[in-house]
Protein backbone atom coordinates (compact mmCIF):
# COMPACT_ATOMS: atom_id res chain seq x y z
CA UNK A 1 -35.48 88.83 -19.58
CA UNK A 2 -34.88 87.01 -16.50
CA UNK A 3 -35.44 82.99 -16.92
CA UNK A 4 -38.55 82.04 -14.65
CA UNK A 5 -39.79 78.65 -13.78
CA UNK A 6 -42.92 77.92 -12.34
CA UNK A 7 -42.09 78.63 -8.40
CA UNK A 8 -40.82 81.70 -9.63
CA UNK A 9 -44.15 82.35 -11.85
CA UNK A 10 -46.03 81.65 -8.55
CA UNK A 11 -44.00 84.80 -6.88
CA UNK A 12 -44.04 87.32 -9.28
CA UNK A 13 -48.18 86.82 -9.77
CA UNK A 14 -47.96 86.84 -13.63
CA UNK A 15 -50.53 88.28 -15.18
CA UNK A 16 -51.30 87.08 -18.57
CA UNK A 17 -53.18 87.92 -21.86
CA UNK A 18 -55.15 84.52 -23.32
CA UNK A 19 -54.59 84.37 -27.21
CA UNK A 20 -56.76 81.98 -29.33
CA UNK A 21 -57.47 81.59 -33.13
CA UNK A 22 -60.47 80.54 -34.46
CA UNK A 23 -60.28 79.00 -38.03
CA UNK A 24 -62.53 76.89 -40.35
CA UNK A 25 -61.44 73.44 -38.40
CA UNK A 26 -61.60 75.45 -35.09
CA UNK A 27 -64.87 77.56 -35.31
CA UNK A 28 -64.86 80.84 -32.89
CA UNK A 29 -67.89 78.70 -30.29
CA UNK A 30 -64.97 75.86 -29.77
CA UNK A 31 -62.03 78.52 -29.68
CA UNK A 32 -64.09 79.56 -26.91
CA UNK A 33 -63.96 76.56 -25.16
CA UNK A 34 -60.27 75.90 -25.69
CA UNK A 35 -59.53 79.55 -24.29
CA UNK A 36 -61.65 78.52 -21.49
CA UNK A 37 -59.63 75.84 -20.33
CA UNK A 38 -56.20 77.37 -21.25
CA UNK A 39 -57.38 79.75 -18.64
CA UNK A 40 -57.60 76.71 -16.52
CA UNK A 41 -54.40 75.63 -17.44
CA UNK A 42 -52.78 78.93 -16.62
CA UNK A 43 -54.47 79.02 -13.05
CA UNK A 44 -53.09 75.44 -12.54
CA UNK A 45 -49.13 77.18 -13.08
CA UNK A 46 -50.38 79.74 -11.10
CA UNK A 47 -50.21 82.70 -14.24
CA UNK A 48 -53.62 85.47 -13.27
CA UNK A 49 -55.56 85.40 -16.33
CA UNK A 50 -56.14 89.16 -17.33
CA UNK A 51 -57.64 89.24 -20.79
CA UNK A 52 -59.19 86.97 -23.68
CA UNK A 53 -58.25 87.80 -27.19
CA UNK A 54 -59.71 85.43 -30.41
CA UNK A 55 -58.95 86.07 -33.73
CA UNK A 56 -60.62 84.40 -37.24
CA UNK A 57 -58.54 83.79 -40.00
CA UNK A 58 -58.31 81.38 -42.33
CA UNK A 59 -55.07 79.85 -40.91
CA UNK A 60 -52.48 80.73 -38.42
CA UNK A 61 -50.45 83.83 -39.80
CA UNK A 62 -47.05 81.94 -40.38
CA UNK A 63 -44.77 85.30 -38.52
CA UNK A 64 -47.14 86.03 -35.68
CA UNK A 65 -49.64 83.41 -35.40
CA UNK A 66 -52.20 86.44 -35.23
CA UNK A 67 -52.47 89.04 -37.71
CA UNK A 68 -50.91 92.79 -37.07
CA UNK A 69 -53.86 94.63 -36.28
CA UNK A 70 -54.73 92.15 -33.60
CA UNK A 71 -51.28 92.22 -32.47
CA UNK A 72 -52.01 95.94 -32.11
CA UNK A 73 -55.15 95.57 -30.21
CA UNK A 74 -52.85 92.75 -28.08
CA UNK A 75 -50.94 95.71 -27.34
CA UNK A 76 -53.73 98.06 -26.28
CA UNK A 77 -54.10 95.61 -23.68
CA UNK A 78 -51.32 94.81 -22.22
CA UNK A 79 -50.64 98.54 -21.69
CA UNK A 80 -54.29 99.03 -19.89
CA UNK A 81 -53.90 95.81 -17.97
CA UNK A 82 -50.27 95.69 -16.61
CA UNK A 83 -50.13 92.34 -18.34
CA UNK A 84 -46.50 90.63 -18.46
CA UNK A 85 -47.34 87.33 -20.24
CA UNK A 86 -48.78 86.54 -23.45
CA UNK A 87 -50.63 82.57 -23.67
CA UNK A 88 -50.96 81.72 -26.82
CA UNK A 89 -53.40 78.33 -27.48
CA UNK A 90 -51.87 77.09 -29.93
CA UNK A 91 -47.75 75.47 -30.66
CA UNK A 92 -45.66 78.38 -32.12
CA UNK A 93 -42.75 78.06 -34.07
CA UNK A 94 -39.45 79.58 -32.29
CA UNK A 95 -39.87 82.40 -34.76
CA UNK A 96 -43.47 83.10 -34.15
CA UNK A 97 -42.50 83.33 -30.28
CA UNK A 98 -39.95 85.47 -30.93
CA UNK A 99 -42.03 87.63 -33.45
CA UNK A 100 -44.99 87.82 -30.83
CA UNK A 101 -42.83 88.96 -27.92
CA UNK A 102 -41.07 92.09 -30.30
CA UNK A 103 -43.76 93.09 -31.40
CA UNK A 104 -45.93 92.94 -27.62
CA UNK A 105 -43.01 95.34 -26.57
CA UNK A 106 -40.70 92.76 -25.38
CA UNK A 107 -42.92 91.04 -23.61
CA UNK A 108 -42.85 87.48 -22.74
CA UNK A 109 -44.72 84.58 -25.71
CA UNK A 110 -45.63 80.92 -24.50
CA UNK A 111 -47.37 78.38 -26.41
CA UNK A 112 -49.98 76.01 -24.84
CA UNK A 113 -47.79 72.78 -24.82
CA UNK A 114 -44.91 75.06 -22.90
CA UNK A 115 -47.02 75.75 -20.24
CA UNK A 116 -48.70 72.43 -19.80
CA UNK A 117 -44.93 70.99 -19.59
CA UNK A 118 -44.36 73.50 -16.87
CA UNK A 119 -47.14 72.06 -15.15
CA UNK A 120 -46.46 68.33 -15.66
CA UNK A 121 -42.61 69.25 -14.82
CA UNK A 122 -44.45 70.75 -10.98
CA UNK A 123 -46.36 67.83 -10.82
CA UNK A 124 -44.39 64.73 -11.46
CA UNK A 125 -42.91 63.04 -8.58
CA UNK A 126 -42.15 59.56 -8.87
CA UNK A 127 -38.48 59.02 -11.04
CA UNK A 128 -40.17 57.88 -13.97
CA UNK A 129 -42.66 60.52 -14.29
CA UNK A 130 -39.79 63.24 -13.97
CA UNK A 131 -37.87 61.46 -16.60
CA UNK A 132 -40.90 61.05 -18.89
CA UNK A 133 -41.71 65.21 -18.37
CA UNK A 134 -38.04 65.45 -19.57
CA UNK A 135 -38.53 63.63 -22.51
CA UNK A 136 -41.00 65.53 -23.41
CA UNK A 137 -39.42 68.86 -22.98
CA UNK A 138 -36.27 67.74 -24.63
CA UNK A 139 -38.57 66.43 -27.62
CA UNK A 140 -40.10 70.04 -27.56
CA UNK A 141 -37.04 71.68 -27.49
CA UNK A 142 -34.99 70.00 -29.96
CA UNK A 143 -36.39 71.16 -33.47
CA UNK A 144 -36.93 74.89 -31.81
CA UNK A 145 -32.81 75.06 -30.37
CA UNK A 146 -32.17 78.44 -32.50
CA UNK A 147 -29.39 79.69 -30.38
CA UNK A 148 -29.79 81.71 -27.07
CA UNK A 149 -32.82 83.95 -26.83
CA UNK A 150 -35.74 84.63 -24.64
CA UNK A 151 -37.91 82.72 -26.05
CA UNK A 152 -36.46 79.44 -25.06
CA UNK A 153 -36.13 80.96 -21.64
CA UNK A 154 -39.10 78.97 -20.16
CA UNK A 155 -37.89 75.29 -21.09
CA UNK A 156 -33.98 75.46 -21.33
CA UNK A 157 -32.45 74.00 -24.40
CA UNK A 158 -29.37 71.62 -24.76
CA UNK A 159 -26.29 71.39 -23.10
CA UNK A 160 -22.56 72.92 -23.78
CA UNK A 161 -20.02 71.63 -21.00
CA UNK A 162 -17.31 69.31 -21.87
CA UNK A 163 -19.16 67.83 -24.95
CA UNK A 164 -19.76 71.35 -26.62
CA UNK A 165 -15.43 71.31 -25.77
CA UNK A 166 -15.10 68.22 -27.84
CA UNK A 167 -16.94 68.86 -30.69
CA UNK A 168 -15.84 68.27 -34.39
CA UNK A 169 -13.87 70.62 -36.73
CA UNK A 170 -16.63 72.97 -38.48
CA UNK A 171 -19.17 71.74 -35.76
CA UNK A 172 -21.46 74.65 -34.84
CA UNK A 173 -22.23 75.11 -31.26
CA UNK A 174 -25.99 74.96 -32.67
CA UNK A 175 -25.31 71.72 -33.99
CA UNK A 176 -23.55 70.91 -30.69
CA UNK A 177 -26.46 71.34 -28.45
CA UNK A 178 -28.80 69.76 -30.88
CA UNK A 179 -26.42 66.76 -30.55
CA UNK A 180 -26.16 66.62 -26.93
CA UNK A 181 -30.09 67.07 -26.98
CA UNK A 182 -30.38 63.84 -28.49
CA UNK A 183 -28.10 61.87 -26.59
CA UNK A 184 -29.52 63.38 -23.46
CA UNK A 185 -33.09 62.29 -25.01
CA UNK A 186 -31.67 58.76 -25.36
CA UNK A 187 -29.96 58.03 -22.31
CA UNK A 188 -33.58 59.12 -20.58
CA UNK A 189 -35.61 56.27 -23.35
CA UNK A 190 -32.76 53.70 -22.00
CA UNK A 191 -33.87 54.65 -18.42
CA UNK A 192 -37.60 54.47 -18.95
CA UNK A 193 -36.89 51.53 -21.35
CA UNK A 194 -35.47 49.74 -17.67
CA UNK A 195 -37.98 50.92 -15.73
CA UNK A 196 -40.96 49.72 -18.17
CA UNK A 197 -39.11 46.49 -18.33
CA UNK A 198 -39.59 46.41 -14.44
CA UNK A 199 -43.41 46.96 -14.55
CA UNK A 200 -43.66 44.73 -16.92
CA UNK A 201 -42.21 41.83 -14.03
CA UNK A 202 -44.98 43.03 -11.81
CA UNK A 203 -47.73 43.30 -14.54
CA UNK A 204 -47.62 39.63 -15.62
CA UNK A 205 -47.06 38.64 -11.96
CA UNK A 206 -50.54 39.99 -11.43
CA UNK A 207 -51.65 38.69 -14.40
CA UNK A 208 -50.97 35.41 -13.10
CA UNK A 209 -52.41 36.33 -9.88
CA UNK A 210 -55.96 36.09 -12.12
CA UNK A 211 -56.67 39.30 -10.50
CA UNK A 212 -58.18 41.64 -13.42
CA UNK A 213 -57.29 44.81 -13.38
CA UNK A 214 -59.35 48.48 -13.71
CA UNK A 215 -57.65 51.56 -15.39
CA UNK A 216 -59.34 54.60 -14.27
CA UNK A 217 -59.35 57.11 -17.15
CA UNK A 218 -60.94 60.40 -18.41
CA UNK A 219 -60.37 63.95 -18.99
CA UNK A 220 -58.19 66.19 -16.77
CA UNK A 221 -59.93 66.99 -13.23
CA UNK A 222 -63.25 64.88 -13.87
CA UNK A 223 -62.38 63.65 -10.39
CA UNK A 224 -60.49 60.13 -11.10
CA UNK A 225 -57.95 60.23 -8.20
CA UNK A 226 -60.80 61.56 -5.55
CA UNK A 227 -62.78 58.27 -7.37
CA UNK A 228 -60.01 56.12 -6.41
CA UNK A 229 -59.30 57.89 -3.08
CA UNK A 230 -63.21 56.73 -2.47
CA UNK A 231 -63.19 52.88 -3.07
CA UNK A 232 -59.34 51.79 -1.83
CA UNK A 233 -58.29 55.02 0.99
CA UNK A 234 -55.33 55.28 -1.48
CA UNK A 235 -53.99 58.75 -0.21
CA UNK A 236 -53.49 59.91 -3.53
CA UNK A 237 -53.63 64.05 -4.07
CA UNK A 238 -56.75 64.93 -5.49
CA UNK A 239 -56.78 68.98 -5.95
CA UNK A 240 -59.42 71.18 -7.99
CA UNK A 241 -56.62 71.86 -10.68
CA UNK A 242 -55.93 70.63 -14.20
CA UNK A 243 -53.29 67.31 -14.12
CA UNK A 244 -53.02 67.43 -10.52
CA UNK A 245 -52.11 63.58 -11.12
CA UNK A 246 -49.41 62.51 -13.43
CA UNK A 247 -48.33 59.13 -11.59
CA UNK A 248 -50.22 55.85 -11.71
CA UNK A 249 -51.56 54.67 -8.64
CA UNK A 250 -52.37 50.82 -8.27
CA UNK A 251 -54.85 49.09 -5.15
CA UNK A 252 -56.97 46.85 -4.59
CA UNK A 253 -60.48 46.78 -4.38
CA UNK A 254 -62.91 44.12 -3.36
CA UNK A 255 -66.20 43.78 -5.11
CA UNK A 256 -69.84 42.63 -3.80
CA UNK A 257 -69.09 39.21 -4.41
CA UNK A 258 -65.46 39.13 -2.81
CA UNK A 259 -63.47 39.08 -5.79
CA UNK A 260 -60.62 41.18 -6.05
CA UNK A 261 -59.81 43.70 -8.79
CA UNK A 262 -56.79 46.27 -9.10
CA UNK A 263 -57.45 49.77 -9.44
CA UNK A 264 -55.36 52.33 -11.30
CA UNK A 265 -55.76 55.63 -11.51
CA UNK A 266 -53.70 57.35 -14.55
CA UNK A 267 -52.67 61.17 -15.97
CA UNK A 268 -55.81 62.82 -17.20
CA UNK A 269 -56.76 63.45 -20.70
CA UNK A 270 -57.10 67.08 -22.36
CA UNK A 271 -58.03 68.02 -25.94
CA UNK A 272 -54.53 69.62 -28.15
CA UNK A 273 -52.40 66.97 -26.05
CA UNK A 274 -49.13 67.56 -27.47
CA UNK A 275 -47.73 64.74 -29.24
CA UNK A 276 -44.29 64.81 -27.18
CA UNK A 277 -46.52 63.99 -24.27
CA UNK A 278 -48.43 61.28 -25.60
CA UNK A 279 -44.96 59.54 -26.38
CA UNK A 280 -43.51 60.25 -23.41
CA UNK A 281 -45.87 58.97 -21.27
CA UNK A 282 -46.70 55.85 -23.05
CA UNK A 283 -44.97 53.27 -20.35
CA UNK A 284 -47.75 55.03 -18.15
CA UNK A 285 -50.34 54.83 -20.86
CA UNK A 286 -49.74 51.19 -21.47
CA UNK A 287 -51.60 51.09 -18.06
CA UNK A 288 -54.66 51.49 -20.00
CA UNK A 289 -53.90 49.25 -22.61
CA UNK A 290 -53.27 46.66 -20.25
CA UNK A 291 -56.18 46.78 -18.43
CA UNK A 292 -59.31 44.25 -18.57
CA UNK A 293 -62.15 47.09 -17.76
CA UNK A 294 -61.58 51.36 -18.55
CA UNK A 295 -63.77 52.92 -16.11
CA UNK A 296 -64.30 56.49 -17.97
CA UNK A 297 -64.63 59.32 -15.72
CA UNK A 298 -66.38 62.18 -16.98
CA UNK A 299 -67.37 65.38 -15.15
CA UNK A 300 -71.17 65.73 -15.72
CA UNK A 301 -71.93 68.86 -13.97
CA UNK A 302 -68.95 70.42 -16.37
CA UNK A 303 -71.62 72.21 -19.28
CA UNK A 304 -68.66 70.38 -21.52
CA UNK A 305 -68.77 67.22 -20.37
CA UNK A 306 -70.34 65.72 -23.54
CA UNK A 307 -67.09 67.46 -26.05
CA UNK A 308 -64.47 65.75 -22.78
CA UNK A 309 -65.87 62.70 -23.79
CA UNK A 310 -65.96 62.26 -26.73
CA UNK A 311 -62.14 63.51 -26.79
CA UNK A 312 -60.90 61.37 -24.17
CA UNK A 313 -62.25 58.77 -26.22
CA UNK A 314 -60.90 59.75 -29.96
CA UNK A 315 -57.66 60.07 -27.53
CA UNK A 316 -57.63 56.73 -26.36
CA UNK A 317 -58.50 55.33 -30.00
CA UNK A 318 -55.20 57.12 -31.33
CA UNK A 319 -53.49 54.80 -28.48
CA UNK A 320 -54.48 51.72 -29.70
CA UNK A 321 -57.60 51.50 -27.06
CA UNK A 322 -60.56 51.07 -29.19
CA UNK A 323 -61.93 47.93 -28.30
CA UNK A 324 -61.61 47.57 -24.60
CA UNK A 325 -64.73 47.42 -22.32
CA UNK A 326 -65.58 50.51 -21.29
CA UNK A 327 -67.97 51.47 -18.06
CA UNK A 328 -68.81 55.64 -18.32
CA UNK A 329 -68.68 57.10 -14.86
CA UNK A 330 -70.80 60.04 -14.48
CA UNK A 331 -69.04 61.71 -11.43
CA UNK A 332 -69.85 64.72 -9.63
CA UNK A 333 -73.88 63.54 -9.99
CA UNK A 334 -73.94 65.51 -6.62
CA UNK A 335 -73.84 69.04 -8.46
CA UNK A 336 -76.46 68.47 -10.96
CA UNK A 337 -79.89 69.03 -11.11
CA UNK A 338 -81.84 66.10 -10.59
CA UNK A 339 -85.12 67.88 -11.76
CA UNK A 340 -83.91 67.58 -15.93
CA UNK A 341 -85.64 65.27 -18.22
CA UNK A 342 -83.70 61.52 -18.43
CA UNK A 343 -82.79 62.55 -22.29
CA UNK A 344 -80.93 65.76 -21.05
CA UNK A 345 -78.48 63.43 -19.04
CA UNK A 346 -75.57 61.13 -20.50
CA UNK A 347 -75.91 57.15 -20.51
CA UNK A 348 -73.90 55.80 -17.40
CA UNK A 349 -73.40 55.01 -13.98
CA UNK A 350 -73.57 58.04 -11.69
CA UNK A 351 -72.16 59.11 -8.93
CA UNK A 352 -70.28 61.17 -6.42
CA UNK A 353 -66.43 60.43 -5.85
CA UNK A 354 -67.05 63.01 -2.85
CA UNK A 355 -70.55 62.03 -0.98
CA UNK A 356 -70.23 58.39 -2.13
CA UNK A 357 -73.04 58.88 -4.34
CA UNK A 358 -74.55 55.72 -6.65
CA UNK A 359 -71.01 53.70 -5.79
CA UNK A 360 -72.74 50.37 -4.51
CA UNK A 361 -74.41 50.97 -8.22
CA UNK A 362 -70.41 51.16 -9.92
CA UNK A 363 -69.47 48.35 -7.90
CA UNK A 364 -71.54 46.43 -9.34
CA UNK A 365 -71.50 47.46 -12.90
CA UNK A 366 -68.18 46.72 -12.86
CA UNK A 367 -68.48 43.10 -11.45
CA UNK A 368 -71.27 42.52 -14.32
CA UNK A 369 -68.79 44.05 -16.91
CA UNK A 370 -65.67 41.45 -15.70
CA UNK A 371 -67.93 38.28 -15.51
CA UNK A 372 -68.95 39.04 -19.34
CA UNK A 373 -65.77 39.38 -20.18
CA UNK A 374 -63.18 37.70 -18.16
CA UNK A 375 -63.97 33.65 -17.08
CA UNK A 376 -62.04 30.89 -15.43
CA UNK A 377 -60.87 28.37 -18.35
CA UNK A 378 -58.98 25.30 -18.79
CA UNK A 379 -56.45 24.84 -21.76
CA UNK A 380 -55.11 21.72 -23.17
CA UNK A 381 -52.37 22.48 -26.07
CA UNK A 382 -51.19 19.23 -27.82
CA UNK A 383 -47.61 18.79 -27.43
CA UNK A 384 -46.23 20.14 -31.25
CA UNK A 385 -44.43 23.02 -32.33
CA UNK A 386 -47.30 24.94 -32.49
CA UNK A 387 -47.51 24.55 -28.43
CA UNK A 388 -45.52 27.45 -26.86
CA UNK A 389 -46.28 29.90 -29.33
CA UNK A 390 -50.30 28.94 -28.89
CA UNK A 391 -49.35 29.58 -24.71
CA UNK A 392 -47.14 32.51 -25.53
CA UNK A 393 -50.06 34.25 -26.80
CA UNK A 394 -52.35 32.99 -23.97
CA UNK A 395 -49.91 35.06 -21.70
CA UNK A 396 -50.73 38.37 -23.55
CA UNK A 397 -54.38 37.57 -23.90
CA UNK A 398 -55.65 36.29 -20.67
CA UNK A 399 -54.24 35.79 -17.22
CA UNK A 400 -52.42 33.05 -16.73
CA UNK A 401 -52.19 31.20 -13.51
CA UNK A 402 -50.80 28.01 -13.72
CA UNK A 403 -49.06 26.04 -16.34
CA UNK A 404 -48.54 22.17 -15.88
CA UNK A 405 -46.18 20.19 -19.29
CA UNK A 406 -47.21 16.57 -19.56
CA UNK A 407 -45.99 14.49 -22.43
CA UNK A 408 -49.35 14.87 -24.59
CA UNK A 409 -50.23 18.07 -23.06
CA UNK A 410 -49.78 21.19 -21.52
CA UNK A 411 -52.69 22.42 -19.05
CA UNK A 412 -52.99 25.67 -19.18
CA UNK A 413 -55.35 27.58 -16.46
CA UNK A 414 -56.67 31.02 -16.96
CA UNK A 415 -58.97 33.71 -16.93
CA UNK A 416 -60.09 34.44 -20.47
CA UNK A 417 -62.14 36.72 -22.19
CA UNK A 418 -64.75 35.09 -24.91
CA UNK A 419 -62.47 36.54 -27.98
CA UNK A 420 -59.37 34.34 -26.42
CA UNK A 421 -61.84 31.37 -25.22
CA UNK A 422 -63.59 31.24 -28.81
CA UNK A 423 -59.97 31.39 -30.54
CA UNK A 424 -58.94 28.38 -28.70
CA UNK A 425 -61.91 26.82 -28.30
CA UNK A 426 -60.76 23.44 -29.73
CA UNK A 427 -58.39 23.12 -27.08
CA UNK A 428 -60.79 24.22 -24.09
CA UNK A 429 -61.10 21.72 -21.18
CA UNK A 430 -64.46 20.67 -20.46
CA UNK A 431 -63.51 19.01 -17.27
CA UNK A 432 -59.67 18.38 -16.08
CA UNK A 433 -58.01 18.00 -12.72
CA UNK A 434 -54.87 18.83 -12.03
CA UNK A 435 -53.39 15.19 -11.32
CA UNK A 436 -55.81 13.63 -13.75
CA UNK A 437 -53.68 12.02 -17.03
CA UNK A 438 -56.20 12.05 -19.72
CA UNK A 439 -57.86 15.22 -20.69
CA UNK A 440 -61.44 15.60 -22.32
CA UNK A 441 -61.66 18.70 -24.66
CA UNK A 442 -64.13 19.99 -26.82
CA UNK A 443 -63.71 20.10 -30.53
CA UNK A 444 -61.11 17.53 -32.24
């Protein structure tokens, strides 16, 4: 079979059958939703869904993912439907994709996390986002390199060339590729690895700035870049599709009382998010994790917006961001009806990222949320060994603005958060100027 990419998928209109499996973890009602937004998904790489299949079973058939006489009935309808694709929501084995497409009549097999790769591949622009889709792809490809066939045809697999030439006595060209695989996969980590080390420069130069900083996050197409697009003119595509933003996008916004906060919009969140693209995107993740204030975007007029949620959040748990405050943003308020009973709605700020709907009301929520959190404070560290390591941490915990060494003590001024202020509360200035010599603290 001819090797397609995406632009080529686009061409040839495929038209594709929608495969899903519903099992005691994954009852039929949610395998419904999933197939549901794999449809979505499929749209977004511009595949024609045809057809919906779900089968239960007790667990994924280990040859076919489905059992034979839904295979059959597959079959029935592919032949009815002039169907050249099969979707499968799930991650298949290489065998299981092979299996699938032999016994669909040749026909093509993808797994979910193949085609979402396709689409982050389409929709990455910036350097590092193409070299973090890579990674991911290599990371996908490496345990599934079986030698040629079809059914790596969609997402390549490793290289030959003049390393494949120079490989050892007894070295199989299997083993070659898997070998170039991973030094191809490492020479990409050394590049992000640079590039991360680069943001980081320009992170803690902001965080001296004192200027907090807002990560917008939330479930794919809940309408964070059209949010940002609102408050800061930021030009950043916002399209009806699924990941139609990979890159971050930093501005600045100015709130009601004309402070200054930065504003980051970041890749969207989707339940079965492959593992390969959680690590590979984690120098764009850390976006979140660096951030003073998560503003989470959920769609409420989507029936689902309630399951998004609470996934975006078990998501951003599993990275590490449990205990950052967290302002829900009800968007797309516009499309819902306003007649329902309070209780029928979700707790948070709404709005509309399109009419401009309740945003004087996010403004200020998020001006309340920063001044509980985030206040100007005066350190004084006693000059010991203990001192650098106390202002080292102060660097990762607060933003630090200014840092003046005396002979007794070392002023530290920042914007902390009442964790970091209580933690060094011994050393916190009660009242201090810059030039003065003698410090008054509280505590000892």
């Amino acid at each position: 079979m001819e090797k397609r990419t995406i632009e080529t998928i686009a061409e040839t209109e495929s038209r594709a059958l929608l495969v899903g499996l519903a099992t005691p973890d994954c009852p039929e009602s949610e395998c419904g939703i999933s197939l549901e937004e794999l449809e979505r998904l499929a749209e977004t790489a511009g595949i024609v869904p045809i057809a919906r299949l779900c089968q239960n079973r007790a667990a994924p058939d280990p040859a076919t993912y489905i059992g034979k006489g839904k295979l059959e009935e597959a079959k029935a309808v592919i032949e009815s439907s002039g169907i050249n694709i099969a979707i499968v929501d799930g991650e298949l084995s290489p065998s299981q994709i092979k299996n699938i497409g032999e016994a669909l009549g040749g026909m093509e097999a993808i797994d979910r996390t193949m085609l979402i790769l396709e689409i982050f591949e389409k929709h990455a622009h910036t350097s590092e986002g193409k070299l973090q889709v890579e990674i991911a792809r290599l990371r996908y490809t490496l345990p599934r390199l079986v030698g040629k066939g079809k059914d790596m045809s969609r997402i390549g697999g490793g290289g030959g060339g003049a390393a494949g030439a120079r490989r050892g006595a007894g070295e199989t060209k299997l083993e070659t590729e898997r070998r170039n695989v991973k030094m191809r996969i490492s020479m990409l980590e050394e590049e992000i690895r640079q590039l991360a080390a680069t943001k980081s420069t320009m992170r803690s130069r902001r965080q001296k700035s004192g200027i907090p900083n807002i990560a917008i996050a939330g479930y794919t197409n809940s309408g964070k870049s059209t949010l940002l697009n609102y408050l800061t003119n930021a030009g950043v595509l916002a399209e009806n599709k699924l990941f139609a933003t990979l890159d971050p996008t930093t501005r600045k916004l100015k709130l009601p009382n004309g402070s200054e906060v930065l504003l980051t919009d970041t890749v969207g969140l989707i339940r079965k998010l492959p593992h390969h693209l959680v690590r590979a995107f984690k120098s764009t993740l850390d976006e979140i994790n660096y951030a003073d204030v998560i503003l989470l975007v959920a769609d409420i007029s989507d029936p689902e917006h309630q399951n998004q949620l609470d996934v975006a959040k078990a998501l951003l748990a599993e990275m590490g961001i449990g205990d950052k405050p967290v302002v829900t943003v009800c968007n797309k308020a516009d499309k819902i009806d306003a007649t329902k009973a309070p209780g029928a709605f979700l707790p948070g700020t709404y709005i509309s990222a399109i009419t401009g709907e309740g945003m004087g009301r996010l403004l200020e929520k998020i001006q309340e949320t920063l001044e509980s959190i985030r206040k100007p404070a005066v350190f004084a560290f006693p000059a010991n060994e203990r001192q650098q390591g106390f202002i080292s941490h102060l660097y990762k915990s607060a933003a630090v603005s200014n840092v003046e060494y005396g002979s007794d003590f070392a002023t530290v001024w920042a914007f902390a958060d009442e964790k970091t202020r209580n933690m060094y509360g011994e050393y916190l200035v009660v009242s201090c100027q810059r030039n003065e010599l003698s410090v008054e603290r509280r505590g000892r």
